[in-house]
C-alpha atoms as a PDB file:
ATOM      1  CA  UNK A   1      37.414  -8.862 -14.485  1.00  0.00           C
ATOM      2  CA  UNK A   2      35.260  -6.073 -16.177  1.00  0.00           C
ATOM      3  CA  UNK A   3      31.996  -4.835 -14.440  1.00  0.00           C
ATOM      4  CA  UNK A   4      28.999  -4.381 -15.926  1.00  0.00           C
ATOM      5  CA  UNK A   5      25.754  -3.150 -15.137  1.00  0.00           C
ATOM      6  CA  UNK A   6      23.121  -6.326 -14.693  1.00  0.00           C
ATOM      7  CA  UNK A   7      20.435  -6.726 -16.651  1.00  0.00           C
ATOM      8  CA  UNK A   8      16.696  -6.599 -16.658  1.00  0.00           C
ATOM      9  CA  UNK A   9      15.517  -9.571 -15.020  1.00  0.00           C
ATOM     10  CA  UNK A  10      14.261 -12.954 -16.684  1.00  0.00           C
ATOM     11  CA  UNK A  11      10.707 -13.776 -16.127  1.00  0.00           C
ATOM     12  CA  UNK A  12      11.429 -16.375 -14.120  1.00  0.00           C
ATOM     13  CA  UNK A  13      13.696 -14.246 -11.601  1.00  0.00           C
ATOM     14  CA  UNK A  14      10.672 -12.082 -11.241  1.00  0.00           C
ATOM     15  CA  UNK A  15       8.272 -15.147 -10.651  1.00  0.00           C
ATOM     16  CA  UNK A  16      11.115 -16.239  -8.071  1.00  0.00           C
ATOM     17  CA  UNK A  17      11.322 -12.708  -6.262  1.00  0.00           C
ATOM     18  CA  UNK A  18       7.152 -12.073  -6.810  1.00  0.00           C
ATOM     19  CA  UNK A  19       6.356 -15.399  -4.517  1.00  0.00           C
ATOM     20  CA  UNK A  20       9.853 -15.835  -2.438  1.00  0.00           C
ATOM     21  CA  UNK A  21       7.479 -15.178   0.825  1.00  0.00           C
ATOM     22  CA  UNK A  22       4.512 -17.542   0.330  1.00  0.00           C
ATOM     23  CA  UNK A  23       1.275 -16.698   0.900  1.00  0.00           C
ATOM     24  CA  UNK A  24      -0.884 -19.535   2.809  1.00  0.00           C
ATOM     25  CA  UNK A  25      -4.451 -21.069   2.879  1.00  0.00           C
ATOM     26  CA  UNK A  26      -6.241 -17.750   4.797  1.00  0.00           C
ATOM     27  CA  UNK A  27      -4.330 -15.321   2.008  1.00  0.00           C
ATOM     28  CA  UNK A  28      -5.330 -17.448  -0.615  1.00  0.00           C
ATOM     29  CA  UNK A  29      -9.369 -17.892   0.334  1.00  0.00           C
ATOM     30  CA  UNK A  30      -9.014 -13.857   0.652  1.00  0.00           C
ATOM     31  CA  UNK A  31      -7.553 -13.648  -2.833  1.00  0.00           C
ATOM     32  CA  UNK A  32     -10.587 -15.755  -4.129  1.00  0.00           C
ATOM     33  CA  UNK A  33     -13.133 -14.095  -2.411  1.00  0.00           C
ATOM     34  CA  UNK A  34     -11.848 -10.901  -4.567  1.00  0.00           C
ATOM     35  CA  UNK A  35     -11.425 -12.807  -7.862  1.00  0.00           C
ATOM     36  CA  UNK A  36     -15.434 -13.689  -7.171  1.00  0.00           C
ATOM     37  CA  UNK A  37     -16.444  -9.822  -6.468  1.00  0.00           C
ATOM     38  CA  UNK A  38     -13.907  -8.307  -9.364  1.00  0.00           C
ATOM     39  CA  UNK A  39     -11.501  -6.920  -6.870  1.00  0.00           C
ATOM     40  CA  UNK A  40      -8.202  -6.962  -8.247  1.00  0.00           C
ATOM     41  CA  UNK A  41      -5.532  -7.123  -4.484  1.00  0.00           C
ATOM     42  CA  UNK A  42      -2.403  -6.203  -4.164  1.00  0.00           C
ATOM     43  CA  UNK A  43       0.004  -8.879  -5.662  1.00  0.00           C
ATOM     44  CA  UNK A  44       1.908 -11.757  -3.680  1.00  0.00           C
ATOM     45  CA  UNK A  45       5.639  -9.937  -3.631  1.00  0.00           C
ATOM     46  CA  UNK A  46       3.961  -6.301  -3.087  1.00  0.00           C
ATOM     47  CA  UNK A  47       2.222  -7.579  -0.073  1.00  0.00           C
ATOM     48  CA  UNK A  48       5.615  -9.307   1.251  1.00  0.00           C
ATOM     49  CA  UNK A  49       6.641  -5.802   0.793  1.00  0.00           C
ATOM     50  CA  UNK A  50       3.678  -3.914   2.469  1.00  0.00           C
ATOM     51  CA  UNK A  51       4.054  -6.807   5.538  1.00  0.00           C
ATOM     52  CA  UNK A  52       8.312  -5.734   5.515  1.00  0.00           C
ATOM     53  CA  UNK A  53       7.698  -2.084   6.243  1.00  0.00           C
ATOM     54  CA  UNK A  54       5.352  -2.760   8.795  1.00  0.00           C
ATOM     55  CA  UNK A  55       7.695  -4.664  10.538  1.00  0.00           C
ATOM     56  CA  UNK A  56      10.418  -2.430   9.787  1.00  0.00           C
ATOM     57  CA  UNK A  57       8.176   0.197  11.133  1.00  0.00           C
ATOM     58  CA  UNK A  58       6.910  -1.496  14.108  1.00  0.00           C
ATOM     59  CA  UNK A  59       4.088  -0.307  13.177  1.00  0.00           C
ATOM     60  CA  UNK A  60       1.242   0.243  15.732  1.00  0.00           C
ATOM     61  CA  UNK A  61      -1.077   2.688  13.421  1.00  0.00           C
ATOM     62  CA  UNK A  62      -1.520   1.958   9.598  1.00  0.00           C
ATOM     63  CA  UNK A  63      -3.998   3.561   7.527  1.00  0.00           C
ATOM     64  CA  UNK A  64      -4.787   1.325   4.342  1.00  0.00           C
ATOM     65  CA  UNK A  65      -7.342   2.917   1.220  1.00  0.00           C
ATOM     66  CA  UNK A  66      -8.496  -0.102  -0.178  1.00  0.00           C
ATOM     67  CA  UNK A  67     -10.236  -3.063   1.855  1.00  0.00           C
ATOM     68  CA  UNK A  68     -11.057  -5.177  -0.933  1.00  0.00           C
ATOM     69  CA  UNK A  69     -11.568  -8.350   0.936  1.00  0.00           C
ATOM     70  CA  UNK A  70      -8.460  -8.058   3.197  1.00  0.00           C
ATOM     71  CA  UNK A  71      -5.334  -9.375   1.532  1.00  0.00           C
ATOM     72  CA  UNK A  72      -3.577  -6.363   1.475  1.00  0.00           C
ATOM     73  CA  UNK A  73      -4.895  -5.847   5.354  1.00  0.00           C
ATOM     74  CA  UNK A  74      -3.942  -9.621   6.250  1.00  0.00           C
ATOM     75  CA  UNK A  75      -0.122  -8.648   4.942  1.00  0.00           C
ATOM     76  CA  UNK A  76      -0.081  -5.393   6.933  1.00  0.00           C
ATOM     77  CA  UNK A  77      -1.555  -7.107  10.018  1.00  0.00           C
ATOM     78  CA  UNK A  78       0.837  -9.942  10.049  1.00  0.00           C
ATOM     79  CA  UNK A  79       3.514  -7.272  10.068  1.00  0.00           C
ATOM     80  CA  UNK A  80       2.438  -5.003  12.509  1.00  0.00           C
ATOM     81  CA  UNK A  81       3.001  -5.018  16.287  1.00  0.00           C
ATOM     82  CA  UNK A  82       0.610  -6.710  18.147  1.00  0.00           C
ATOM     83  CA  UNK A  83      -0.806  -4.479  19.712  1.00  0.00           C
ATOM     84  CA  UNK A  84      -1.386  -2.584  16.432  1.00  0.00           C
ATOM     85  CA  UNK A  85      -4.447  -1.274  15.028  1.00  0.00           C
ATOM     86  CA  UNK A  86      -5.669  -1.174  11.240  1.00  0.00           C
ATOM     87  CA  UNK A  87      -7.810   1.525   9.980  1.00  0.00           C
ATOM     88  CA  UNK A  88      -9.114   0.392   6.746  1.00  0.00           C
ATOM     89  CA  UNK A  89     -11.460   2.246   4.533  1.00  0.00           C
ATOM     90  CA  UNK A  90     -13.382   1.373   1.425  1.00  0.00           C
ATOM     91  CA  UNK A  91     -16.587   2.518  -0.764  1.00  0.00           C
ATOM     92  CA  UNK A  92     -17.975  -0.856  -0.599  1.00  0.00           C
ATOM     93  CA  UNK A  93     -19.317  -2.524   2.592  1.00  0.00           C
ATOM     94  CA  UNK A  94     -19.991  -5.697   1.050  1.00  0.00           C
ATOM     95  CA  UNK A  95     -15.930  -6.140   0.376  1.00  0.00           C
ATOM     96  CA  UNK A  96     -15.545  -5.098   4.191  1.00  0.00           C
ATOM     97  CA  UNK A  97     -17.780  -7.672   4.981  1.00  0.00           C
ATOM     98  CA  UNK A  98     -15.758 -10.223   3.164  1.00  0.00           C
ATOM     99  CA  UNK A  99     -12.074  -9.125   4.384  1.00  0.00           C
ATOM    100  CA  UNK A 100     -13.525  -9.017   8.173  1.00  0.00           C
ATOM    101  CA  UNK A 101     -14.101 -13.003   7.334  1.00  0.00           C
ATOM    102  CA  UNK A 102     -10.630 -12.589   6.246  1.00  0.00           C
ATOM    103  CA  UNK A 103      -9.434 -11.217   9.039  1.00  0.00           C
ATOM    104  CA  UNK A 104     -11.409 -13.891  11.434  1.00  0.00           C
ATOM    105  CA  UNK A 105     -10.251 -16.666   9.594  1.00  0.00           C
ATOM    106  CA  UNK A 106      -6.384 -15.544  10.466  1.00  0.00           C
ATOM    107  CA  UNK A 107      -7.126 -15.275  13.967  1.00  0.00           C
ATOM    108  CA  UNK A 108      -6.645 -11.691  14.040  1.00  0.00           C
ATOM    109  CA  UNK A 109      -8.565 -10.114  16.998  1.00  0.00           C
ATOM    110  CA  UNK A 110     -11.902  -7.887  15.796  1.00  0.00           C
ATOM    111  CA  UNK A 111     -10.569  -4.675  17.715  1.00  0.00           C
ATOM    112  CA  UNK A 112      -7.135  -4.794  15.883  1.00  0.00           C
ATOM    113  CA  UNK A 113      -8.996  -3.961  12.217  1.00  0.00           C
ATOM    114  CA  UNK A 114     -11.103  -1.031  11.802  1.00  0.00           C
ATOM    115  CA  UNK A 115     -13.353  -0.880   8.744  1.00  0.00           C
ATOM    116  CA  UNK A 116     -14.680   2.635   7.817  1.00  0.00           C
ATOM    117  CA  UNK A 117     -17.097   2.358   5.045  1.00  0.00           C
ATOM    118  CA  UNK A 118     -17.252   5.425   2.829  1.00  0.00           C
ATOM    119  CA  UNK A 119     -15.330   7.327   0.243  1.00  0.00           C
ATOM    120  CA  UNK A 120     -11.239   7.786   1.174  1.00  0.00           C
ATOM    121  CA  UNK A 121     -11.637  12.075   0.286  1.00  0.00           C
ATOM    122  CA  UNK A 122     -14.547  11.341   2.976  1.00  0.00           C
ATOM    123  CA  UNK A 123     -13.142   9.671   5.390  1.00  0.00           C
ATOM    124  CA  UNK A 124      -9.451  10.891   5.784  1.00  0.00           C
ATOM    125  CA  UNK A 125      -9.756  14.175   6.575  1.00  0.00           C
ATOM    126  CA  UNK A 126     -11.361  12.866   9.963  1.00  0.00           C
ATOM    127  CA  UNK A 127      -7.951  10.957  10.488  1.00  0.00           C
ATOM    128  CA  UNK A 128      -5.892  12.275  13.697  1.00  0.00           C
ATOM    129  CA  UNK A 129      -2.864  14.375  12.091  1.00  0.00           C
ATOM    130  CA  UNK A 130       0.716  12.576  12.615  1.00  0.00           C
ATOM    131  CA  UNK A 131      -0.885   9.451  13.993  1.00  0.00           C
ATOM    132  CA  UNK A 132       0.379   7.098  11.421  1.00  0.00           C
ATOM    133  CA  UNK A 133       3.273   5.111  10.754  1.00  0.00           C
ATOM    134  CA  UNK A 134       2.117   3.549   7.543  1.00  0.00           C
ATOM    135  CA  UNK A 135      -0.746   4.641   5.128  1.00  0.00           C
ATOM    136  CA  UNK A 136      -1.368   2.116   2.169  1.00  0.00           C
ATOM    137  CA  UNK A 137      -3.070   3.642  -1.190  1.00  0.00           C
ATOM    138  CA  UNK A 138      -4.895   1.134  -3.597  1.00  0.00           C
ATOM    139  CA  UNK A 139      -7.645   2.768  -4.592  1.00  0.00           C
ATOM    140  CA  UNK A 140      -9.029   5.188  -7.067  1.00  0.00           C
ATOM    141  CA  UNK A 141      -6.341   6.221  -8.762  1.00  0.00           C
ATOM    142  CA  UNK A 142      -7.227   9.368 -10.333  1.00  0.00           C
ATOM    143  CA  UNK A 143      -7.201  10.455  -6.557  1.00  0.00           C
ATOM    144  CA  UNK A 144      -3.527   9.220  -5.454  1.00  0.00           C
ATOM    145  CA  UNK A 145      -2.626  12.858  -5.584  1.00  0.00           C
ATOM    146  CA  UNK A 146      -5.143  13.745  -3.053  1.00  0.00           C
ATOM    147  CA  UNK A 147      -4.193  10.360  -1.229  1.00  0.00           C
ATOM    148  CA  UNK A 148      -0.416  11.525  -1.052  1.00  0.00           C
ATOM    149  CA  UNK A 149      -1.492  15.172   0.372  1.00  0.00           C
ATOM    150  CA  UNK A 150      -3.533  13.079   3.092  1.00  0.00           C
ATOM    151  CA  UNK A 151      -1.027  10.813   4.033  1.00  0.00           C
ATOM    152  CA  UNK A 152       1.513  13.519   4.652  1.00  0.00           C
ATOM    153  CA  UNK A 153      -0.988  15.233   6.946  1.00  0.00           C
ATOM    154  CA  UNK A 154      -1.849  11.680   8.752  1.00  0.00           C
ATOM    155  CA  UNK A 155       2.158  10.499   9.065  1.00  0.00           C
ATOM    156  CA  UNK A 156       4.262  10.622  11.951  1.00  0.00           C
ATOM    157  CA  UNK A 157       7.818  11.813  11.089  1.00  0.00           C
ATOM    158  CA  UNK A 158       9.362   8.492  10.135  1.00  0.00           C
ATOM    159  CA  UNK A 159       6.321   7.102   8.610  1.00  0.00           C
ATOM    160  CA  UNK A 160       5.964   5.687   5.407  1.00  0.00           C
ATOM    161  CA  UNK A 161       3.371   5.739   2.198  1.00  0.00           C
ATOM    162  CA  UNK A 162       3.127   3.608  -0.346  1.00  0.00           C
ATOM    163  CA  UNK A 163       1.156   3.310  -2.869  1.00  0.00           C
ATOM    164  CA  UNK A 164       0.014  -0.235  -5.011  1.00  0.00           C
ATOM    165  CA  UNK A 165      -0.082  -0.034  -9.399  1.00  0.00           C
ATOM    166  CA  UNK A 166       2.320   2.860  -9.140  1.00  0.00           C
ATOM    167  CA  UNK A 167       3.654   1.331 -12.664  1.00  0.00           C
ATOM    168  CA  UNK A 168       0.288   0.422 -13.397  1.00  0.00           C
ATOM    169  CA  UNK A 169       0.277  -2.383 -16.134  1.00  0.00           C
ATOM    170  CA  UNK A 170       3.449  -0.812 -18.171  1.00  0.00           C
ATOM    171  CA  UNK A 171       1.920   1.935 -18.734  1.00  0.00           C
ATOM    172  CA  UNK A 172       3.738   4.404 -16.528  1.00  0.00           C
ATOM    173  CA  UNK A 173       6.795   4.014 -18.175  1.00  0.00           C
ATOM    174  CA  UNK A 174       5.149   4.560 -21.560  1.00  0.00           C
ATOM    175  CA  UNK A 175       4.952   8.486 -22.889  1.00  0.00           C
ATOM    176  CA  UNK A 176       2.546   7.806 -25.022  1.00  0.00           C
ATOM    177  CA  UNK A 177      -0.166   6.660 -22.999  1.00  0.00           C
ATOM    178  CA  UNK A 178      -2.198   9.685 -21.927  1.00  0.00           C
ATOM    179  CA  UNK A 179      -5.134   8.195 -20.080  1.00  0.00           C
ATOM    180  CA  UNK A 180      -6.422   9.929 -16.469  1.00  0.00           C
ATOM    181  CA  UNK A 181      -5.282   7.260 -14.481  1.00  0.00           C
ATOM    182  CA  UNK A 182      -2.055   6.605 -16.111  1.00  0.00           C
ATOM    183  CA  UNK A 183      -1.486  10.318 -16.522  1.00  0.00           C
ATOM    184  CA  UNK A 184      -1.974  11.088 -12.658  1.00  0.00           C
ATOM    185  CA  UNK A 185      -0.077   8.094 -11.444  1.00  0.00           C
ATOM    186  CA  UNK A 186       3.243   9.130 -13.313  1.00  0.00           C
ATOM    187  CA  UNK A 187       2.609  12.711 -12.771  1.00  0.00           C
ATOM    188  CA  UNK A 188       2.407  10.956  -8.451  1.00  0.00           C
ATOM    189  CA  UNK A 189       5.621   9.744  -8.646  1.00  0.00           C
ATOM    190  CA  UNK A 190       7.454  12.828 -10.263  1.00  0.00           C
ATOM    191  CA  UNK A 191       6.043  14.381  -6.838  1.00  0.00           C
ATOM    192  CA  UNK A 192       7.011  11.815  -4.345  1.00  0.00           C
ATOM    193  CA  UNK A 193      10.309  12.126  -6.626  1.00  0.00           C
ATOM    194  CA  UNK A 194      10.904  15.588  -5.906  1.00  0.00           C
ATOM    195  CA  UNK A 195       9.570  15.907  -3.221  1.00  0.00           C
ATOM    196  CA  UNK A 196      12.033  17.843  -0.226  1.00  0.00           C
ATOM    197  CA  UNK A 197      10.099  15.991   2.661  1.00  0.00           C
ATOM    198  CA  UNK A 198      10.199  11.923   1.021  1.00  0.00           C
ATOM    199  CA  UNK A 199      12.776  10.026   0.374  1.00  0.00           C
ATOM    200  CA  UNK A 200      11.035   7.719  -2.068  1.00  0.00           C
ATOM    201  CA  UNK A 201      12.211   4.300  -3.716  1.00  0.00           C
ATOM    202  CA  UNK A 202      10.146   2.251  -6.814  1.00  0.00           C
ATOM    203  CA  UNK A 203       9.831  -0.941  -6.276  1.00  0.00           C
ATOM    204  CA  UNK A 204       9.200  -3.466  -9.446  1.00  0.00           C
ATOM    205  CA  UNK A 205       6.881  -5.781  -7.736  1.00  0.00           C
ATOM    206  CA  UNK A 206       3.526  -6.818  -8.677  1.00  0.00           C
ATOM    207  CA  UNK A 207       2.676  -3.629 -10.571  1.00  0.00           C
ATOM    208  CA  UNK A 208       4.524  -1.756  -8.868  1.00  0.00           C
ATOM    209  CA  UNK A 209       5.024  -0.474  -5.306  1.00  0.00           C
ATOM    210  CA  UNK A 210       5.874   2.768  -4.968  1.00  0.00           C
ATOM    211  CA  UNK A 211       7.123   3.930  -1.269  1.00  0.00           C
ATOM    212  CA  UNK A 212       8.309   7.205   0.322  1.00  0.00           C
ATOM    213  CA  UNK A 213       9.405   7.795   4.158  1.00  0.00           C
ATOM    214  CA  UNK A 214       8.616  11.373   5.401  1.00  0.00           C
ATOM    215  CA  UNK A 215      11.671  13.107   6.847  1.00  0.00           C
ATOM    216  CA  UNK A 216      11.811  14.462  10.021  1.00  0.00           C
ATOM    217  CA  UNK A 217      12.418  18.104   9.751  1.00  0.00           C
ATOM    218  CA  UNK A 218      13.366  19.655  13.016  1.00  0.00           C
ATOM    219  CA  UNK A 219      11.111  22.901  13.906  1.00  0.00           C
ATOM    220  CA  UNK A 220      12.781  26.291  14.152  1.00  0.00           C
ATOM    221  CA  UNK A 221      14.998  26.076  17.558  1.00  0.00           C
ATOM    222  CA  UNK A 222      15.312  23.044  17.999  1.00  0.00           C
END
């Protein structure tokens, strides 16, 4: 029997793989409160994905750019320890205000999310270096760069970025499109790529989630 190399997937493999870990009535309500303030969250399999690594993680400090109104935060939460604390941070308050009704609706315990309202390049740099086990990018994308040096500041050895639209809508893949955003996010992953400190992996889900674990590298003497 001859081998071959599989193909891309059929849409309805992806469809199957996007929702094989359902979401439920407190992630959907969150999802419509963003459809109703133009918030476009992180996508059913990515947040499955976001929800893994915490778990894998054992994660008891995330940092997440990007409230929206709490899907991607109700993912991380879910897979976090429980003791764990979220630190979430977004440029709107109003979207805070609807993913801490989120939040309450899923039972999840006030002290264990903590919403900082004001720009990420703001807010970050008063982050406690090596902290972290997870930080979760999914905001302005023209800043992922700046996101990426952050999170490598903020992470314990171990600990794991990711970032949300990292193929973001096809265009990645495509030369020819030259736009900012599309322009910084491929030139992101070339760096997370290369990069001697990440060991990185692209995942195809949602619009892609792209994730890199920063390697412990033992100081002189040790």
């Amino acid at each position: 029997m001859t081998a071959s190399t599989p193909g891309p997937l059929k849409p309805a493999s992806w469809s199957y793989a996007e929702s094989f870990v359902a979401e439920d009535e407190v992630l959907a309500a969150a999802r419509g409160r963003a459809e109703e303030v133009g918030v476009v969250p992180i996508g059913q399999g990515g947040g499955a994905a976001l929800q893994f690594l915490a778990s894998a993680l054992e994660a008891r400090a995330v940092v997440e750019i990007g409230t929206g109104t709490g899907v991607s935060g109700l993912w991380l939460l879910r897979g976090m320890r429980a003791d764990g604390i979220l630190t979430t941070v977004d440029i709107e308050a109003e979207h805070q205000r609807l993913a801490k009704q989120s939040f309450a609706e899923a039972g999840i315990p006030s002290q264990r999310a903590r919403t900082i309202s004001g720009a990420a390049l703001d807010v970050l740099p008063r982050l406690t270096d090596g902290h972290y086990d997870l930080v979760f990018c999914d905001g302005d994308k023209r800043e992922y760069d700046a996101y990426l040096t952050e999170a490598l500041r903020l992470l314990r050895p171990g600990g794991v970025v990711a970032f949300d639209n990292a193929l973001w809508h096809d265009k990645v893949a495509d030369p020819a499109q030259r736009d900012e955003e599309t322009v910084t996010v491929r030139e992101l992953g070339k760096r997370v790529a290369e990069h001697d400190d990440l060991v990185a992996v692209l995942l195809p889900v949602g619009d892609g989630l792209l994730c890199a674990k920063k390697v412990w590298t033992p100081e002189v003497g040790e």
